[in-house]
PDB file of N, CA and C in Angstrom:
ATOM      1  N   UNK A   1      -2.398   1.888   2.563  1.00  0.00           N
ATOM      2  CA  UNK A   1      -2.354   2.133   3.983  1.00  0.00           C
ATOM      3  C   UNK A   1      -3.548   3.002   4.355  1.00  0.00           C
ATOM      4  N   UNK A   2      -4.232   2.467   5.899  1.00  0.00           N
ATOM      5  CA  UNK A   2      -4.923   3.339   5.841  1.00  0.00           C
ATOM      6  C   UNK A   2      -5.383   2.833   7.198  1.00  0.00           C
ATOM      7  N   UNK A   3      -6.410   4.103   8.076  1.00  0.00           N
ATOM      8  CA  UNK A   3      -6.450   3.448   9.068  1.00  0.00           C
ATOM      9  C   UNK A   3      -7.902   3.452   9.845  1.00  0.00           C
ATOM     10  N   UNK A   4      -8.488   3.128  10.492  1.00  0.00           N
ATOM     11  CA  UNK A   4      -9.949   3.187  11.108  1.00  0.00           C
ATOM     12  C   UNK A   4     -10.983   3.488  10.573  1.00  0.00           C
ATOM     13  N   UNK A   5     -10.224   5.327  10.843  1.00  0.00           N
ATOM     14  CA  UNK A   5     -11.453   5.926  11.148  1.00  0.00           C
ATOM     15  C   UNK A   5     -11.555   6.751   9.310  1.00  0.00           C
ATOM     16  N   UNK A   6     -11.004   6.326   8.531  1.00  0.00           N
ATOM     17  CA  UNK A   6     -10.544   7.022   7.539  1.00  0.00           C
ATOM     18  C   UNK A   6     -10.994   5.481   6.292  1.00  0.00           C
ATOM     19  N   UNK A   7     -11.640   4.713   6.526  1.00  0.00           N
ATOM     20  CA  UNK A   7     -12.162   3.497   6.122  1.00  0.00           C
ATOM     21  C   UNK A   7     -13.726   3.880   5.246  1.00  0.00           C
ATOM     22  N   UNK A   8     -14.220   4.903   5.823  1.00  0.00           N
ATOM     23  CA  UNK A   8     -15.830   5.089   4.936  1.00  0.00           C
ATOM     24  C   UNK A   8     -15.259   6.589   4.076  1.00  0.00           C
ATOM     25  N   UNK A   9     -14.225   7.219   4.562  1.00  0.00           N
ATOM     26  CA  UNK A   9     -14.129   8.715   4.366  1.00  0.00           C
ATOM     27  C   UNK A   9     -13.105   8.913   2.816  1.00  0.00           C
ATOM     28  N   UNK A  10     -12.156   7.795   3.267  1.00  0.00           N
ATOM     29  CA  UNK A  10     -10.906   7.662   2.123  1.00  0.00           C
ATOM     30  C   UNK A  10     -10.728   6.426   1.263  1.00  0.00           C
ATOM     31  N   UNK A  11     -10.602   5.172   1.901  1.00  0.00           N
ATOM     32  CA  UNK A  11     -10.434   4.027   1.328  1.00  0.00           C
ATOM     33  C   UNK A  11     -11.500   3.502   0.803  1.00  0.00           C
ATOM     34  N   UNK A  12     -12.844   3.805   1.079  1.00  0.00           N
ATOM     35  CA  UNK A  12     -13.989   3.387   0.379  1.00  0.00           C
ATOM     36  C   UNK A  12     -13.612   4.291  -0.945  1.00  0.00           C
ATOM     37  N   UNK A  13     -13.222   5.417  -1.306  1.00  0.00           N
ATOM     38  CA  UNK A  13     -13.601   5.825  -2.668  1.00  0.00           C
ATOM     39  C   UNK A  13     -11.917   5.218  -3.873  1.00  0.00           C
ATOM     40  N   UNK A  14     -11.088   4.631  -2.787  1.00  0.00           N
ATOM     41  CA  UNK A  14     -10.012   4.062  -3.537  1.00  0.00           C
ATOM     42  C   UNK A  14     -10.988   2.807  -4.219  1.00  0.00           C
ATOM     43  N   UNK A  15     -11.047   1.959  -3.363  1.00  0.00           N
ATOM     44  CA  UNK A  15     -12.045   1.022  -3.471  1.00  0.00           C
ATOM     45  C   UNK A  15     -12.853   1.007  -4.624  1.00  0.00           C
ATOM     46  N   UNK A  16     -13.835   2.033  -4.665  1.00  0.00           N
ATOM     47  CA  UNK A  16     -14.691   2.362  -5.731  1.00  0.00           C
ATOM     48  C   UNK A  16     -14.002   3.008  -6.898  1.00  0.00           C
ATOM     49  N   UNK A  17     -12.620   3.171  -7.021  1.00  0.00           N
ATOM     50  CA  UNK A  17     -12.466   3.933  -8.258  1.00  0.00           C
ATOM     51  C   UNK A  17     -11.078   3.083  -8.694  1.00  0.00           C
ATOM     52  N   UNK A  18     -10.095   3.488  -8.648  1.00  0.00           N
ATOM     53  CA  UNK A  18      -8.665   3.113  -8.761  1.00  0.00           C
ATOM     54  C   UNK A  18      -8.511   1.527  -8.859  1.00  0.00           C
ATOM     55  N   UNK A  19      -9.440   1.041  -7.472  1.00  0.00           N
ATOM     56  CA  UNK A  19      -8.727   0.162  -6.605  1.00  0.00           C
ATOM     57  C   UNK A  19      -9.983  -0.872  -7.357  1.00  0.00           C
ATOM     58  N   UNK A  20     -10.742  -0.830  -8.246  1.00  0.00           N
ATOM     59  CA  UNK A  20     -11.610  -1.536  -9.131  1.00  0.00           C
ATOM     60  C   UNK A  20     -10.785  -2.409 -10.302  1.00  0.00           C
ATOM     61  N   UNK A  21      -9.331  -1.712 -10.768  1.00  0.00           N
ATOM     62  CA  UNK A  21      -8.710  -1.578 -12.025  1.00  0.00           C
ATOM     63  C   UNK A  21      -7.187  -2.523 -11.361  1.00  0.00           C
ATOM     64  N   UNK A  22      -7.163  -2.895  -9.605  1.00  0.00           N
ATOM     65  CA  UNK A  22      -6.070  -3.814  -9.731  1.00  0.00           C
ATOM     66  C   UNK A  22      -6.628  -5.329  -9.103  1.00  0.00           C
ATOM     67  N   UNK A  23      -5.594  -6.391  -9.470  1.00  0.00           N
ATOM     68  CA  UNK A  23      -5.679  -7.387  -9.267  1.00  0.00           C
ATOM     69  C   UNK A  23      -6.038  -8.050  -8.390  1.00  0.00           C
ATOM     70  N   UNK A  24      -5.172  -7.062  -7.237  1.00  0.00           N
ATOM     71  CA  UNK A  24      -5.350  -7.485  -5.720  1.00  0.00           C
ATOM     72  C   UNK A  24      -6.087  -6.106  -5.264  1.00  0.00           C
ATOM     73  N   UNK A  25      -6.623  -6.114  -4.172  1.00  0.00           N
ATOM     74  CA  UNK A  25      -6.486  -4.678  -3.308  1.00  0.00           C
ATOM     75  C   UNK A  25      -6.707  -5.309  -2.106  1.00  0.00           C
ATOM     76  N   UNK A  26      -5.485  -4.883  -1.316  1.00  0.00           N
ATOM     77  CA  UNK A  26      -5.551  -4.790   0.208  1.00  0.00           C
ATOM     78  C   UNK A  26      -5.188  -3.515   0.852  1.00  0.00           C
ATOM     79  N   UNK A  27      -5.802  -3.495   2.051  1.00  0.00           N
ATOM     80  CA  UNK A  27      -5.700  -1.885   2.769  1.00  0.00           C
ATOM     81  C   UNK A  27      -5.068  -2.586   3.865  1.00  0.00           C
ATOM     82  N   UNK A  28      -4.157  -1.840   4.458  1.00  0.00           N
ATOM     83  CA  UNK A  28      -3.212  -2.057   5.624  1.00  0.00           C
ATOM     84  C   UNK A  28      -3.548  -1.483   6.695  1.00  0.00           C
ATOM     85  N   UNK A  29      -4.086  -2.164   7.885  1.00  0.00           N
ATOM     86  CA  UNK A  29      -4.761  -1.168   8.642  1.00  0.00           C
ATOM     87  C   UNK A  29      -4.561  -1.314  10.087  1.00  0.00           C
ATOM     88  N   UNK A  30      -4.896  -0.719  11.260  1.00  0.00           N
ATOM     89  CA  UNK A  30      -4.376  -1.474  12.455  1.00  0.00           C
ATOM     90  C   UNK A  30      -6.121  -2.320  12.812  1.00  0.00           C
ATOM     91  N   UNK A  31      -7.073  -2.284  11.959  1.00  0.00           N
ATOM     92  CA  UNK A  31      -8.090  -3.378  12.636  1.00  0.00           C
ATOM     93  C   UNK A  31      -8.559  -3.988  11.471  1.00  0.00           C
ATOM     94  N   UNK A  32      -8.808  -5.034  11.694  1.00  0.00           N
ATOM     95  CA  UNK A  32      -9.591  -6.007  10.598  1.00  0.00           C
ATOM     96  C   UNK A  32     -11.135  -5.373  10.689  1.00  0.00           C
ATOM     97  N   UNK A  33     -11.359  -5.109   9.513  1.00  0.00           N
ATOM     98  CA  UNK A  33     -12.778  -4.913   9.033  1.00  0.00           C
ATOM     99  C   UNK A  33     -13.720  -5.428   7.931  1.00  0.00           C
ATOM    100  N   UNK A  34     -14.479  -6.464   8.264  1.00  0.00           N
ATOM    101  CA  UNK A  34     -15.102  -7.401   7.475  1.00  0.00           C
ATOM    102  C   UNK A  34     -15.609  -6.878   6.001  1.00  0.00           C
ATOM    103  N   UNK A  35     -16.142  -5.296   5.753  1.00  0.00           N
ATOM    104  CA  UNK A  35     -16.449  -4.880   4.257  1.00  0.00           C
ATOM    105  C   UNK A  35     -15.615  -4.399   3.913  1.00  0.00           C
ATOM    106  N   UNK A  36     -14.392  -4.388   4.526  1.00  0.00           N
ATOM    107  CA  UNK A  36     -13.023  -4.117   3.728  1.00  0.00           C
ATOM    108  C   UNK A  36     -11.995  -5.042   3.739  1.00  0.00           C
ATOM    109  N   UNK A  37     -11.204  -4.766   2.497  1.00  0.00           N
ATOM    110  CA  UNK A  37     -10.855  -6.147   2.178  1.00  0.00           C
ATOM    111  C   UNK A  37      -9.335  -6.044   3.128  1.00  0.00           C
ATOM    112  N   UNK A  38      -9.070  -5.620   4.716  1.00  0.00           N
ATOM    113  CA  UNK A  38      -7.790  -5.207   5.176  1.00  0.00           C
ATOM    114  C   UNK A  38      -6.807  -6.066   5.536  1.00  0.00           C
ATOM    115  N   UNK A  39      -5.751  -6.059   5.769  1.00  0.00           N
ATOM    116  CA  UNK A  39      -4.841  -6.939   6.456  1.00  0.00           C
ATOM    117  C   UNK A  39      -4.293  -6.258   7.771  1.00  0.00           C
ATOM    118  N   UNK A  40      -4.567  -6.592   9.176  1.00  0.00           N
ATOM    119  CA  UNK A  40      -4.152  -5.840  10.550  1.00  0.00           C
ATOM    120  C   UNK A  40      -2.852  -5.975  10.296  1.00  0.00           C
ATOM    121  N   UNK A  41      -2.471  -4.898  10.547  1.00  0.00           N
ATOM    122  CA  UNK A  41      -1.027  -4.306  11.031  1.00  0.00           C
ATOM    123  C   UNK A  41      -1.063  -3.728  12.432  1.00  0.00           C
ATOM    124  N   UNK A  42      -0.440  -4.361  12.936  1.00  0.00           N
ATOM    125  CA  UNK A  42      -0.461  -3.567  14.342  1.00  0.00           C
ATOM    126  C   UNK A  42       1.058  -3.125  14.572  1.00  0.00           C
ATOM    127  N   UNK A  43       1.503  -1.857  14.526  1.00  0.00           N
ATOM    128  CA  UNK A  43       2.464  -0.952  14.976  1.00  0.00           C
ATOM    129  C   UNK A  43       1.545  -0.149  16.056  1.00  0.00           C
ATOM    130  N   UNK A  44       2.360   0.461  17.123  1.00  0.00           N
ATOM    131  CA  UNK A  44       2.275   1.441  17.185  1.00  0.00           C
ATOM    132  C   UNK A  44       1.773   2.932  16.774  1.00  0.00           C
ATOM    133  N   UNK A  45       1.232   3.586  17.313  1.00  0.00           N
ATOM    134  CA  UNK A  45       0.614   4.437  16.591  1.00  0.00           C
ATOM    135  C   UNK A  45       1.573   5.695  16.540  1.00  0.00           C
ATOM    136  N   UNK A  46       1.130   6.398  15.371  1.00  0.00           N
ATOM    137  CA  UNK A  46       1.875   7.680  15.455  1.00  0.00           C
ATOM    138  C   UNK A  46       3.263   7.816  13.851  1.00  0.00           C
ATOM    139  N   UNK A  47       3.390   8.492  13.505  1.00  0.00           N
ATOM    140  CA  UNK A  47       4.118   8.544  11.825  1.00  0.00           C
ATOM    141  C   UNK A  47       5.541   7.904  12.231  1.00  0.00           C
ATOM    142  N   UNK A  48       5.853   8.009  13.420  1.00  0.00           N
ATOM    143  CA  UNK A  48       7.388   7.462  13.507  1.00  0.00           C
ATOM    144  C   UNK A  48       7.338   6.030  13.356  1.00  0.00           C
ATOM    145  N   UNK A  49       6.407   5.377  13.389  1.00  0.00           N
ATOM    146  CA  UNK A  49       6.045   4.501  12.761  1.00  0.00           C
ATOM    147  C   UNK A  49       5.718   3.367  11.524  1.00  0.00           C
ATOM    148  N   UNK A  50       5.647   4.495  10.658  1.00  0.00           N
ATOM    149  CA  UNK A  50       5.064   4.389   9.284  1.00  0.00           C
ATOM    150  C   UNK A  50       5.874   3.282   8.479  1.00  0.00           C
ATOM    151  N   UNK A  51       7.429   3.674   8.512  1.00  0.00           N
ATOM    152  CA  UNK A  51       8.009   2.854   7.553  1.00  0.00           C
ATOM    153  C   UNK A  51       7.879   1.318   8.177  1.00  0.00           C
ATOM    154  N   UNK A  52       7.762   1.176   9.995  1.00  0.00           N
ATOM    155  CA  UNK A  52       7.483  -0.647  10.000  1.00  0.00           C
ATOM    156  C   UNK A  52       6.253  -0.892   9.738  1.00  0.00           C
ATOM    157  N   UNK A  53       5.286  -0.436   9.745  1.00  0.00           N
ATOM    158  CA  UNK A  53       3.999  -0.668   9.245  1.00  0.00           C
ATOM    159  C   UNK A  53       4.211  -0.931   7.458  1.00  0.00           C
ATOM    160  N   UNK A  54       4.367  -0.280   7.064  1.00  0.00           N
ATOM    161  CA  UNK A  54       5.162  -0.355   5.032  1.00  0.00           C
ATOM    162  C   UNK A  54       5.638  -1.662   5.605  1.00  0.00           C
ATOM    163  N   UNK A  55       6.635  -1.731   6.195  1.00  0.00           N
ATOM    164  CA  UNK A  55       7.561  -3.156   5.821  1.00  0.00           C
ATOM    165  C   UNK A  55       6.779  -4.424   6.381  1.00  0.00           C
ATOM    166  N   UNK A  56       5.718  -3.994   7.587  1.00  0.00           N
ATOM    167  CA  UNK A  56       5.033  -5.901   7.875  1.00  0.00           C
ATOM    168  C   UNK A  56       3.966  -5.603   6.748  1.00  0.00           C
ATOM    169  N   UNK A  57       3.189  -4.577   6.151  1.00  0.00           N
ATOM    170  CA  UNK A  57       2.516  -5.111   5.186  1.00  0.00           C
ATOM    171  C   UNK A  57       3.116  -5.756   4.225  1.00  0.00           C
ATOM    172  N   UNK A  58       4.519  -5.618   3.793  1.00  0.00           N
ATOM    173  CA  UNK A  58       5.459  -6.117   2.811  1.00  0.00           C
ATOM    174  C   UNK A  58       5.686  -7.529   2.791  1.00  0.00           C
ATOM    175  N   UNK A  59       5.670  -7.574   4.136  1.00  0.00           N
ATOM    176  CA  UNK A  59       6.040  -8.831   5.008  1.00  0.00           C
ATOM    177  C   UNK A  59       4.826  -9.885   4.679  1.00  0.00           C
ATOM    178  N   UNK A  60       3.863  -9.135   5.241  1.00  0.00           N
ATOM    179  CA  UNK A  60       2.664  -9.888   5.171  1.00  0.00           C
ATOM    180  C   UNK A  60       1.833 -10.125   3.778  1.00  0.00           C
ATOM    181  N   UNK A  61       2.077  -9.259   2.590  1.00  0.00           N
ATOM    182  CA  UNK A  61       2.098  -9.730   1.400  1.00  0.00           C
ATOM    183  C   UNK A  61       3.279 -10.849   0.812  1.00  0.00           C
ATOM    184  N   UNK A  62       4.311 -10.817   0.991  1.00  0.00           N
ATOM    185  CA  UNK A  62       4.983 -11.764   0.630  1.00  0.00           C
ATOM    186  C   UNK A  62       4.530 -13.305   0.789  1.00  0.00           C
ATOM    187  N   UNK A  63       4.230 -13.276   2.172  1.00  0.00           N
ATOM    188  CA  UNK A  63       3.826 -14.204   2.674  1.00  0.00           C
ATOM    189  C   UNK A  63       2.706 -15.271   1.883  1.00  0.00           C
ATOM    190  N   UNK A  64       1.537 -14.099   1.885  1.00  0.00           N
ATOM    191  CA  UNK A  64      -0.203 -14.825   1.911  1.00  0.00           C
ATOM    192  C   UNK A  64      -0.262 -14.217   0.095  1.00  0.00           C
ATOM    193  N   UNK A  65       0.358 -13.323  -0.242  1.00  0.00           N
ATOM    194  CA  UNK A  65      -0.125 -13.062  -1.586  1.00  0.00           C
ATOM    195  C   UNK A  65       0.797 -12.967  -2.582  1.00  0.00           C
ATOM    196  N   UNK A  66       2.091 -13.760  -2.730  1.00  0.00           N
ATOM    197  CA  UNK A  66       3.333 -13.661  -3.614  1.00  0.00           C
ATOM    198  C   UNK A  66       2.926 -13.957  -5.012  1.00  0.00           C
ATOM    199  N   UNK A  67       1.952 -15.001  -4.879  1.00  0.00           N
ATOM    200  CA  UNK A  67       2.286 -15.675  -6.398  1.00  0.00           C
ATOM    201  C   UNK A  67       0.465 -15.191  -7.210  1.00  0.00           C
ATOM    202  N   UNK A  68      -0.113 -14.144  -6.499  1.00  0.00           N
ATOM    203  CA  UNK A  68      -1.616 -13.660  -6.750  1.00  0.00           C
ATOM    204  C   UNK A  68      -1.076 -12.223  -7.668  1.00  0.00           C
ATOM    205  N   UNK A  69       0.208 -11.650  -7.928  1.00  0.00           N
ATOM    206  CA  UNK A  69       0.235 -10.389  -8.561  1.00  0.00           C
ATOM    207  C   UNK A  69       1.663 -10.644  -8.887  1.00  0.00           C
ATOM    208  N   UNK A  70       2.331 -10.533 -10.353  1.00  0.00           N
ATOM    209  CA  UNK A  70       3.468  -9.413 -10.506  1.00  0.00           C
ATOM    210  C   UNK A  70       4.265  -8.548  -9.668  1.00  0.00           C
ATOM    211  N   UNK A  71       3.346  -7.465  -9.887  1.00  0.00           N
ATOM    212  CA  UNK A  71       3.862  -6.343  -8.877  1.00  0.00           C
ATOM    213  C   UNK A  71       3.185  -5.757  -7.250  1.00  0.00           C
ATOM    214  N   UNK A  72       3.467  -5.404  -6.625  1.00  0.00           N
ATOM    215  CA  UNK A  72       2.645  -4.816  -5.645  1.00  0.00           C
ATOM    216  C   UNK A  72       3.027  -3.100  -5.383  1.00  0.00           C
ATOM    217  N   UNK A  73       1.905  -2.668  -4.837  1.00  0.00           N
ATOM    218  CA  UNK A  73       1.781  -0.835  -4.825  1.00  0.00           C
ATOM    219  C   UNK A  73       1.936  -0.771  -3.452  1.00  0.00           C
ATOM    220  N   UNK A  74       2.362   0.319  -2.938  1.00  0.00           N
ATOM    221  CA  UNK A  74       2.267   0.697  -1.542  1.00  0.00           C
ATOM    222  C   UNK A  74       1.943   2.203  -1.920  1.00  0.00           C
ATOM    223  N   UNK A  75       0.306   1.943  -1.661  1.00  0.00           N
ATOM    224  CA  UNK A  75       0.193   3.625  -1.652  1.00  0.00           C
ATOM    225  C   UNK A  75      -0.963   3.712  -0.171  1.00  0.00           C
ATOM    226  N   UNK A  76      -1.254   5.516  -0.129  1.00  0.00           N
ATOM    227  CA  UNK A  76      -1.631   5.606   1.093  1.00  0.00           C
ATOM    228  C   UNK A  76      -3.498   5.662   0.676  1.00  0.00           C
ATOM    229  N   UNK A  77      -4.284   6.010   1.157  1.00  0.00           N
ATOM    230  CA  UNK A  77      -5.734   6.351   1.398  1.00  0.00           C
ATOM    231  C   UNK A  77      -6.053   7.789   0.773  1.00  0.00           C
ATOM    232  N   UNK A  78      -5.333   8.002   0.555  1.00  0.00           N
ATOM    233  CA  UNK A  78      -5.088   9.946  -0.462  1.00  0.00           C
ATOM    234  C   UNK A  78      -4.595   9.834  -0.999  1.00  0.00           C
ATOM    235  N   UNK A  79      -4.399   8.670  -2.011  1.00  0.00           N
ATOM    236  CA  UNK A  79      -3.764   8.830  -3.299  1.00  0.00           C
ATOM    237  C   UNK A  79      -4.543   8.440  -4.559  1.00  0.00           C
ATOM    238  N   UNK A  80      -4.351   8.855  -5.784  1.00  0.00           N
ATOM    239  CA  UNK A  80      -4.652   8.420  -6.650  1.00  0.00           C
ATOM    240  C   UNK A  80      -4.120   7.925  -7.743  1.00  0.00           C
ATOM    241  N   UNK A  81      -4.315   6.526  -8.444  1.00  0.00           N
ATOM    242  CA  UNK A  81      -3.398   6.084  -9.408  1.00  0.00           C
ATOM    243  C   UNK A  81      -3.994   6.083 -10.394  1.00  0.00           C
ATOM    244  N   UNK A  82      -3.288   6.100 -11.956  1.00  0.00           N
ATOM    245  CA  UNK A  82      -3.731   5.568 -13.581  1.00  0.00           C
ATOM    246  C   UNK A  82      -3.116   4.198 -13.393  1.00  0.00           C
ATOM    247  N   UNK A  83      -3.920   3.377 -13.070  1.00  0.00           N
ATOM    248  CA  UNK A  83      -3.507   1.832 -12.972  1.00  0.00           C
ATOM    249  C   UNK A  83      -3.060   1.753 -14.639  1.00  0.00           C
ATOM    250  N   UNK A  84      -3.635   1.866 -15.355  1.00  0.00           N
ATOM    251  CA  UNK A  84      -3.032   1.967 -17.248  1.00  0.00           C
ATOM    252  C   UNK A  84      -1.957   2.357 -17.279  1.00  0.00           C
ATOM    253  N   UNK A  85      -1.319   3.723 -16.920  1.00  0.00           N
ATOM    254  CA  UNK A  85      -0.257   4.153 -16.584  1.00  0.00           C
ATOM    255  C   UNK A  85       1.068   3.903 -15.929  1.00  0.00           C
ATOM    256  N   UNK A  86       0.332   3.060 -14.699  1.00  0.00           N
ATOM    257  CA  UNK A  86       1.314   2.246 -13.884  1.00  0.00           C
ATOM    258  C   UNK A  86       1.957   0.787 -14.715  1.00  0.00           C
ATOM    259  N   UNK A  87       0.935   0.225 -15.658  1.00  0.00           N
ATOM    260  CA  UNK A  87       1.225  -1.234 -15.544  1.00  0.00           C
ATOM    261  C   UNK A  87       2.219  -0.577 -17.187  1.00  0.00           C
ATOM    262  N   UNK A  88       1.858  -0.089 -17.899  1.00  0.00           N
ATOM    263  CA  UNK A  88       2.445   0.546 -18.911  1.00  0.00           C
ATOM    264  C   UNK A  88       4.019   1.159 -18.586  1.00  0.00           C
ATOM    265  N   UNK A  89       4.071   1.844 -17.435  1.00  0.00           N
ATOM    266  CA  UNK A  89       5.433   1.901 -16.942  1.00  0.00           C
ATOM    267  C   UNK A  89       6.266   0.755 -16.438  1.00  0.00           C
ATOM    268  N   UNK A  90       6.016   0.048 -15.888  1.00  0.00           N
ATOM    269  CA  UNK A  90       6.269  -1.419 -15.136  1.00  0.00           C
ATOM    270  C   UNK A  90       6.253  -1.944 -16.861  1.00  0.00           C
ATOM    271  N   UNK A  91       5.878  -2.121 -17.814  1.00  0.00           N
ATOM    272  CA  UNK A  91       5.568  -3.260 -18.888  1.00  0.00           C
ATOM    273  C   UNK A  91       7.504  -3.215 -19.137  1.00  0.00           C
ATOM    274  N   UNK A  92       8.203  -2.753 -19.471  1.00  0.00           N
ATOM    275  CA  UNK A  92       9.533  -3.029 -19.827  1.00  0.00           C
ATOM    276  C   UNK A  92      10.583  -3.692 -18.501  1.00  0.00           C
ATOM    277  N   UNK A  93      10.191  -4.275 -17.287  1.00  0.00           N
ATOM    278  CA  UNK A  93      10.960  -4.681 -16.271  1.00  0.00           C
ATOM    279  C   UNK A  93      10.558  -6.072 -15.849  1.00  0.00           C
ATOM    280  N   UNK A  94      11.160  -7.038 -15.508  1.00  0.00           N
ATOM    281  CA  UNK A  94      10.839  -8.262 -15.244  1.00  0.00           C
ATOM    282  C   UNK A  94      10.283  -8.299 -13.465  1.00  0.00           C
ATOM    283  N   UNK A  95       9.308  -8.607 -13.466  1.00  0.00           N
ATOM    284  CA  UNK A  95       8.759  -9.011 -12.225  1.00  0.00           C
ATOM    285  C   UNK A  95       9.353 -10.079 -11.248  1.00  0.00           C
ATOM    286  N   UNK A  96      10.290 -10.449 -12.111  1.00  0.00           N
ATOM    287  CA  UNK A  96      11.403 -11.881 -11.581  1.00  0.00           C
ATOM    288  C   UNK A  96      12.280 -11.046 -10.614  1.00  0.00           C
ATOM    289  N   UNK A  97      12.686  -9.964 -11.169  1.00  0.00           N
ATOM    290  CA  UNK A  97      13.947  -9.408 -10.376  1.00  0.00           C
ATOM    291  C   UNK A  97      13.278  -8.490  -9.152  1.00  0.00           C
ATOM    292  N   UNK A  98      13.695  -8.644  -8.093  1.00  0.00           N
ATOM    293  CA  UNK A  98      13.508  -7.332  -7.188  1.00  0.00           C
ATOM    294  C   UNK A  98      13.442  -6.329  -7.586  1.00  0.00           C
ATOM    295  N   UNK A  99      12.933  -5.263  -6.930  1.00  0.00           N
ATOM    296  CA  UNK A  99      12.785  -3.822  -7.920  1.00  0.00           C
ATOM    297  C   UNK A  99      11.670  -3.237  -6.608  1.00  0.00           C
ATOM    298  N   UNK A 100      12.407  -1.617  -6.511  1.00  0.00           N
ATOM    299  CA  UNK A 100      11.729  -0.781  -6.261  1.00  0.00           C
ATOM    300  C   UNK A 100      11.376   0.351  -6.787  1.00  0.00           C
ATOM    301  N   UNK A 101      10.597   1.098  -6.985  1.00  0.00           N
ATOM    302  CA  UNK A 101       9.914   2.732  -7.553  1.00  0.00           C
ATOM    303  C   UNK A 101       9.653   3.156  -6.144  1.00  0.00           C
ATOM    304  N   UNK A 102      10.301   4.748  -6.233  1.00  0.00           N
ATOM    305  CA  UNK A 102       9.489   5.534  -5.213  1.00  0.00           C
ATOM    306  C   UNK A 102      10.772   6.414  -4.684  1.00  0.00           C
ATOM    307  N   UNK A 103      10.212   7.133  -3.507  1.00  0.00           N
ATOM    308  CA  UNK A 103      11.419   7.837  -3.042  1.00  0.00           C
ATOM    309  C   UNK A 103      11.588   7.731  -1.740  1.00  0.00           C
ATOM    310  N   UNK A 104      12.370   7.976  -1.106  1.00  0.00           N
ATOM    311  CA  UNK A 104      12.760   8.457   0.649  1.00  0.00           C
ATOM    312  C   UNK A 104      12.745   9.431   1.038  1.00  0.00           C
ATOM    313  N   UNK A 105      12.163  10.482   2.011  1.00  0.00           N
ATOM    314  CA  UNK A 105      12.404  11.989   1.838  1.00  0.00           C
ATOM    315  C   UNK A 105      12.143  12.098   3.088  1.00  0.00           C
ATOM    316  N   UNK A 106      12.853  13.128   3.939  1.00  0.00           N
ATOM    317  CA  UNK A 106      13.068  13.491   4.682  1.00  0.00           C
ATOM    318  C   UNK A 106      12.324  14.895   5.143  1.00  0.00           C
ATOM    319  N   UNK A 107      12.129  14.635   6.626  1.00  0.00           N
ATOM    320  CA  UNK A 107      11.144  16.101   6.996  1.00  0.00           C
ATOM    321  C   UNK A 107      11.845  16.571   8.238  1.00  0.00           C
ATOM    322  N   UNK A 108      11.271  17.355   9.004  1.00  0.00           N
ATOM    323  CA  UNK A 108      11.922  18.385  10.084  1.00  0.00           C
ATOM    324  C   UNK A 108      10.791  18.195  10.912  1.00  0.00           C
ATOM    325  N   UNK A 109      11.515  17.659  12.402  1.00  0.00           N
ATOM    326  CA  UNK A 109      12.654  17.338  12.429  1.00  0.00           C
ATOM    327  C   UNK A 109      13.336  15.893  11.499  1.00  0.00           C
ATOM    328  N   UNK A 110      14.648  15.697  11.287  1.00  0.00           N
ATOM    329  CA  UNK A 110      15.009  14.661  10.513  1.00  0.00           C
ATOM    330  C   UNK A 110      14.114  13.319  10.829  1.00  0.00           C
ATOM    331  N   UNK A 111      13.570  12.697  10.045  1.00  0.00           N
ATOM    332  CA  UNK A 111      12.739  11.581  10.235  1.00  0.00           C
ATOM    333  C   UNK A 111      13.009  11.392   8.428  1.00  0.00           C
ATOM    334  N   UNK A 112      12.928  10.063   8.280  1.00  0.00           N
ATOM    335  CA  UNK A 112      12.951   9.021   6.929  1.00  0.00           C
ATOM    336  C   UNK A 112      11.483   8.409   6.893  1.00  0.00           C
ATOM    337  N   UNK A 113      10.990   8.574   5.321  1.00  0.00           N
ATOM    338  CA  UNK A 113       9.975   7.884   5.264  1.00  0.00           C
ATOM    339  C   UNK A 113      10.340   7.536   4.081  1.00  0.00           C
ATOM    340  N   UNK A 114       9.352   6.211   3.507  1.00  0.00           N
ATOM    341  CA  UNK A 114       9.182   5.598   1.815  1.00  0.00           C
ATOM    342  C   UNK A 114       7.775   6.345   1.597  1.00  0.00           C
ATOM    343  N   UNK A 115       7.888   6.464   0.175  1.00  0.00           N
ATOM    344  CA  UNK A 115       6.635   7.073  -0.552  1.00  0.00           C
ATOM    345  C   UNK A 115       7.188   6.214  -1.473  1.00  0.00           C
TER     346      UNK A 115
END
């Protein structure tokens, strides 16, 4: 996930580092941008937001990229992964079955998000 103006600042160095080591990489974004490889999401702006933006990129991977990866990541533009690490954890679970990793957590005021 990631969004505009945060495209040369954050997601370019996913891009260049992490995001070299997976299969797919798409950035979820609210504009299509031709040197990035994004898929538009258009929600609404603003964090109350966040989890339908998560779910049409979900949406919209299912769709156009089901049978191009195993697994898929939902991470943000400030994160960093051990793709070795990841696929090494994932190696004992079947990619056949549904399956989620991650958590739900709650902030103040009460609001739900996925990480």
């Amino acid at each position: 996930m990631t969004c505009p103006s945060k495209l040369e600042s954050r997601a370019r160095h996913v891009r260049d580092t992490w995001g070299k080591r997976c299969n797919v990489l798409l950035f979820a974004s609210d504009y299509m941008n031709k040197t990035f490889p994004t898929i538009n999401i258009t929600v609404p702006p603003g964090r109350e937001h966040l989890t339908m933006k998560t779910r049409k990129a979900f949406d919209y991977i299912s769709e156009h990229h089901r049978d191009d990866a195993d697994w898929f990541l939902k991470a943000d533009d400030d994160t960093y992964v051990i793709m070795e690490n990841l696929r090494y954890m994932l190696a004992p679970y079947s990619p056949l079955e549904a399956m989620y990793f991650g958590h739900a957590f709650v902030t103040k005021p009460p609001r739900t998000y996925f990480r």
